[in-house]
Protein backbone atom coordinates (compact mmCIF):
# COMPACT_ATOMS: atom_id res chain seq x y z
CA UNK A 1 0.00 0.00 0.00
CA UNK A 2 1.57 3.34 -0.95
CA UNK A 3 2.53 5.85 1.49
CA UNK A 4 -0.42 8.35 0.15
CA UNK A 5 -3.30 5.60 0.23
CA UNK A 6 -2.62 4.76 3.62
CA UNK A 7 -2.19 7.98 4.88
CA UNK A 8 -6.18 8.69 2.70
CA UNK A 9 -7.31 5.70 5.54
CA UNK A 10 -5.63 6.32 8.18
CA UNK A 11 -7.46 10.38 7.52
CA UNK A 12 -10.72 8.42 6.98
CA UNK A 13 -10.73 6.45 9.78
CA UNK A 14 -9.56 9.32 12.08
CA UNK A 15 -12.24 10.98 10.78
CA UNK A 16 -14.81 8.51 11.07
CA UNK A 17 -13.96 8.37 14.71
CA UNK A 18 -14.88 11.56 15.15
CA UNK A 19 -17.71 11.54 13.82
CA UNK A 20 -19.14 9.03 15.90
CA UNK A 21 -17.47 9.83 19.01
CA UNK A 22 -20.36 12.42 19.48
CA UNK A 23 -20.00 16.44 19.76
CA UNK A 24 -16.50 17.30 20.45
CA UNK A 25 -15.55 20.28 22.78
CA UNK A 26 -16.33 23.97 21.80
CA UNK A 27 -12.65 24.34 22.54
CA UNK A 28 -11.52 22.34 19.64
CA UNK A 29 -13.63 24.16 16.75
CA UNK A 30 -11.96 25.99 14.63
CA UNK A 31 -13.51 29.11 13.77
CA UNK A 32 -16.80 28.08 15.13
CA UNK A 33 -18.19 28.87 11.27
CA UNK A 34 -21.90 27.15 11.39
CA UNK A 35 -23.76 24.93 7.89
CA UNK A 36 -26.04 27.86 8.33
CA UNK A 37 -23.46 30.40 7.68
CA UNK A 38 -22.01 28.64 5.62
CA UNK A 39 -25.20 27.96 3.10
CA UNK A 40 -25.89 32.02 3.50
CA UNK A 41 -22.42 33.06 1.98
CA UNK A 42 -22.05 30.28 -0.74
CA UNK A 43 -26.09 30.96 -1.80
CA UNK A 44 -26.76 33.78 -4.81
CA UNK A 45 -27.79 37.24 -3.60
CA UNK A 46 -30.49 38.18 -6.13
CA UNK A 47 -31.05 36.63 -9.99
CA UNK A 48 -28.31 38.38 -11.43
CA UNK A 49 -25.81 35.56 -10.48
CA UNK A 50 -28.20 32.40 -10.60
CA UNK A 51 -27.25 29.71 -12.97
CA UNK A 52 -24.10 31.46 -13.31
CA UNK A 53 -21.07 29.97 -14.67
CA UNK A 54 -18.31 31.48 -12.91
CA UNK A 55 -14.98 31.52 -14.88
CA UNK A 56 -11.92 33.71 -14.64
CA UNK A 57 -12.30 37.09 -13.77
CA UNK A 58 -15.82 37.22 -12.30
CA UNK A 59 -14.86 35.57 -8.88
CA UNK A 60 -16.18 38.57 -6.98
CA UNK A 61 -19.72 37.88 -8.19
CA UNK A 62 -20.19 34.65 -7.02
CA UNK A 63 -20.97 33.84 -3.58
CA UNK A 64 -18.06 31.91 -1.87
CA UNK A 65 -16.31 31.78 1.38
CA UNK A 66 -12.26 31.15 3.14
CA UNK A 67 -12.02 28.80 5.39
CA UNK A 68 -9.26 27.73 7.65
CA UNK A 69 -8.72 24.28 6.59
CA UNK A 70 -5.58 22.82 8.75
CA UNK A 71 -3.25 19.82 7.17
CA UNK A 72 -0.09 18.34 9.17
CA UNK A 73 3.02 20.37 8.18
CA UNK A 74 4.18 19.87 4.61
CA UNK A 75 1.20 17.35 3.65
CA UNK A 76 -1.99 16.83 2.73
CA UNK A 77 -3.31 15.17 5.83
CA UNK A 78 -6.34 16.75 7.17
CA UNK A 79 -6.03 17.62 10.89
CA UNK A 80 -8.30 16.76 13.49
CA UNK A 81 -9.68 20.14 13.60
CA UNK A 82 -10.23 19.98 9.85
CA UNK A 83 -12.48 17.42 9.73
CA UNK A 84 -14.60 19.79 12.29
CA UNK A 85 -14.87 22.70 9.84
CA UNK A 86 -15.31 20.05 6.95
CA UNK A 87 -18.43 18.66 9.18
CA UNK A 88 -20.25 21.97 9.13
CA UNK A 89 -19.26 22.72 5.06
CA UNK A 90 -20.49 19.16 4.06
CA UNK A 91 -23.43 19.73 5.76
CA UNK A 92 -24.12 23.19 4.20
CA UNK A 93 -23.53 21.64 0.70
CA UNK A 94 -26.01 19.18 1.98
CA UNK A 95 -28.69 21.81 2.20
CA UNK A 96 -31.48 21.75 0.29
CA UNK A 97 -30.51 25.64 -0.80
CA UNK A 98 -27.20 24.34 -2.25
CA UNK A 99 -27.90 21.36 -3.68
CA UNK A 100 -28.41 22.26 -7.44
CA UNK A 101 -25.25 24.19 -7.16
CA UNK A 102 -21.77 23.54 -7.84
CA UNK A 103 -18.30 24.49 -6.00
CA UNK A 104 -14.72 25.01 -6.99
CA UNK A 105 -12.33 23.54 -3.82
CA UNK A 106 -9.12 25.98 -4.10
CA UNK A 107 -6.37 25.67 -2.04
CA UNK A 108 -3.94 27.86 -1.18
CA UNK A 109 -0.82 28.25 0.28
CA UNK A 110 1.60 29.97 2.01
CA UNK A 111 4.68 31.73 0.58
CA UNK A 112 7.14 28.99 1.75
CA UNK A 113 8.69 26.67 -0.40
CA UNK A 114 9.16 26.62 -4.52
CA UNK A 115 5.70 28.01 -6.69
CA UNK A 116 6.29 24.56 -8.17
CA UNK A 117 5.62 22.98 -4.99
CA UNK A 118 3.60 25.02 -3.13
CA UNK A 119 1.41 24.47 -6.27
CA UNK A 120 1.13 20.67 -6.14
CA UNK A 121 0.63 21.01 -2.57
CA UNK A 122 -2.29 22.97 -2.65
CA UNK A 123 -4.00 20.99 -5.29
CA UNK A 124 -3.51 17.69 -3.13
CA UNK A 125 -5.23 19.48 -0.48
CA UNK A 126 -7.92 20.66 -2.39
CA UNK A 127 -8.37 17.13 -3.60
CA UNK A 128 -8.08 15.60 -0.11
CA UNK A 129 -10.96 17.73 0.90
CA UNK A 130 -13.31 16.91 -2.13
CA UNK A 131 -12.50 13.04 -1.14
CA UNK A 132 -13.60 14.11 2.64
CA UNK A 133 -16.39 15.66 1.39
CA UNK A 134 -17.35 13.06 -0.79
CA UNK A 135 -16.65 10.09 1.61
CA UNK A 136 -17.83 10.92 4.92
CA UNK A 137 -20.29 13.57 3.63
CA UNK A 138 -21.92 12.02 0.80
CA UNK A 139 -21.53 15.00 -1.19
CA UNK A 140 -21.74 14.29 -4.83
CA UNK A 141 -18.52 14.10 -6.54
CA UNK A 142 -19.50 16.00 -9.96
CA UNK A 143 -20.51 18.82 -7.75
CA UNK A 144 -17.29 19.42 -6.36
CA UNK A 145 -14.13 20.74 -8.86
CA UNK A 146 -10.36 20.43 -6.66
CA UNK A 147 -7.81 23.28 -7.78
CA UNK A 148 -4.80 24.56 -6.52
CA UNK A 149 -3.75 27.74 -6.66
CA UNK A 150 -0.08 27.49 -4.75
CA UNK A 151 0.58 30.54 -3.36
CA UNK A 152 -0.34 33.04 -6.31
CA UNK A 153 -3.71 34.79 -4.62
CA UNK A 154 -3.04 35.27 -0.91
CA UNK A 155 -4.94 37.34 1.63
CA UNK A 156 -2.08 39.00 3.17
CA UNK A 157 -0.06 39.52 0.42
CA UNK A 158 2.50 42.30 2.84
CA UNK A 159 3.29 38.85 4.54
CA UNK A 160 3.18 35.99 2.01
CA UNK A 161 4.21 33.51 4.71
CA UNK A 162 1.52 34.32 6.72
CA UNK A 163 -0.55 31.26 8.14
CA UNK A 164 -3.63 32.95 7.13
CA UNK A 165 -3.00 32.18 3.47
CA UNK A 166 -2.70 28.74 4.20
CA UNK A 167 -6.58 27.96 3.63
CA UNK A 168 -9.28 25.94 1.06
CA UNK A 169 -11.97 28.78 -0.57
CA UNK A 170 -15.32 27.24 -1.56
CA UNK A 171 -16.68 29.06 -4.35
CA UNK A 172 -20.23 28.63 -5.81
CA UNK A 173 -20.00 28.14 -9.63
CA UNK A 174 -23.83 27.85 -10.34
CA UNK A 175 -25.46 24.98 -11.52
């Protein structure tokens, strides 16, 4: 079994722990970021942007949201307090408001390490999280599109190597 494939179970089975171990403390979420906010930020203000295909450019028009998605150092392992934040997002893409709708899964990254690299990185953590969303979720796997952006669009770009530009955006792409 390959290092990567038995690091995916290991994740899963972590994660499937948790789940069933019952609500963990408020202590250990987080950013304490509910399905119901989550399903009022990813859902289309008005009919302009409904059925909208987002591509390039037009990012700011459709409804998405930055979350703070942690992985061990260097890797695309989710951490335990991952899988918390990815409990409340797979249950807002759950929602009956969100379920004709599709999402982009970027990652991002901080400033450390080669653009090559940082690039791969991010997109194997976007993909880890479509595969958590898709296997302890039940999120449908067409509705859900994994890129990686490296370290190209951060949020503090005065201090590329900030940890807050280590994080997954969601991003509604319409239907």
């Amino acid at each position: 079994m390959s290092g990567v494939s038995s690091r995916l179970i290991l994740g899963m089975v972590l994660s499937l722990l948790l789940a069933t171990a019952g609500p963990l403390p408020a202590a250990l979420a987080q950013d304490d970021v509910s399905a119901s906010q989550i399903v009022d930020a990813l859902t289309p203000k008005g009919e302009a942007v409904r059925g909208l295909k987002v591509k390039g450019g037009d990012k700011q028009v459709a409804p998405s949201i930055s979350m703070r998605v942690q992985f061990a150092y260097d890797s695309d392992e989710l951490e335990n307090e991952a899988v918390l934040t990815l409990k409340a997002l797979g249950a807002a893409l759950r929602d009956p408001r969100l379920k004709e709708y599709r999402f982009e899964i970027i990652g991002h990254t901080d400033a450390k390490g080669s653009d090559a690299y940082n690039l791969s990185l991010s997109e194997r953590r976007a993909q880890a999280v479509v595969e958590h969303l898709v296997f302890f979720h039940h999120v449908d796997r067409d509705r859900l599109v994994a890129i990686g952006k490296g370290e190209t669009d951060p949020v503090n770009p005065a201090d590329p190597e900030a940890a807050e530009n280590r994080r997954v955006e969601i991003v509604n792409i319409g239907e």
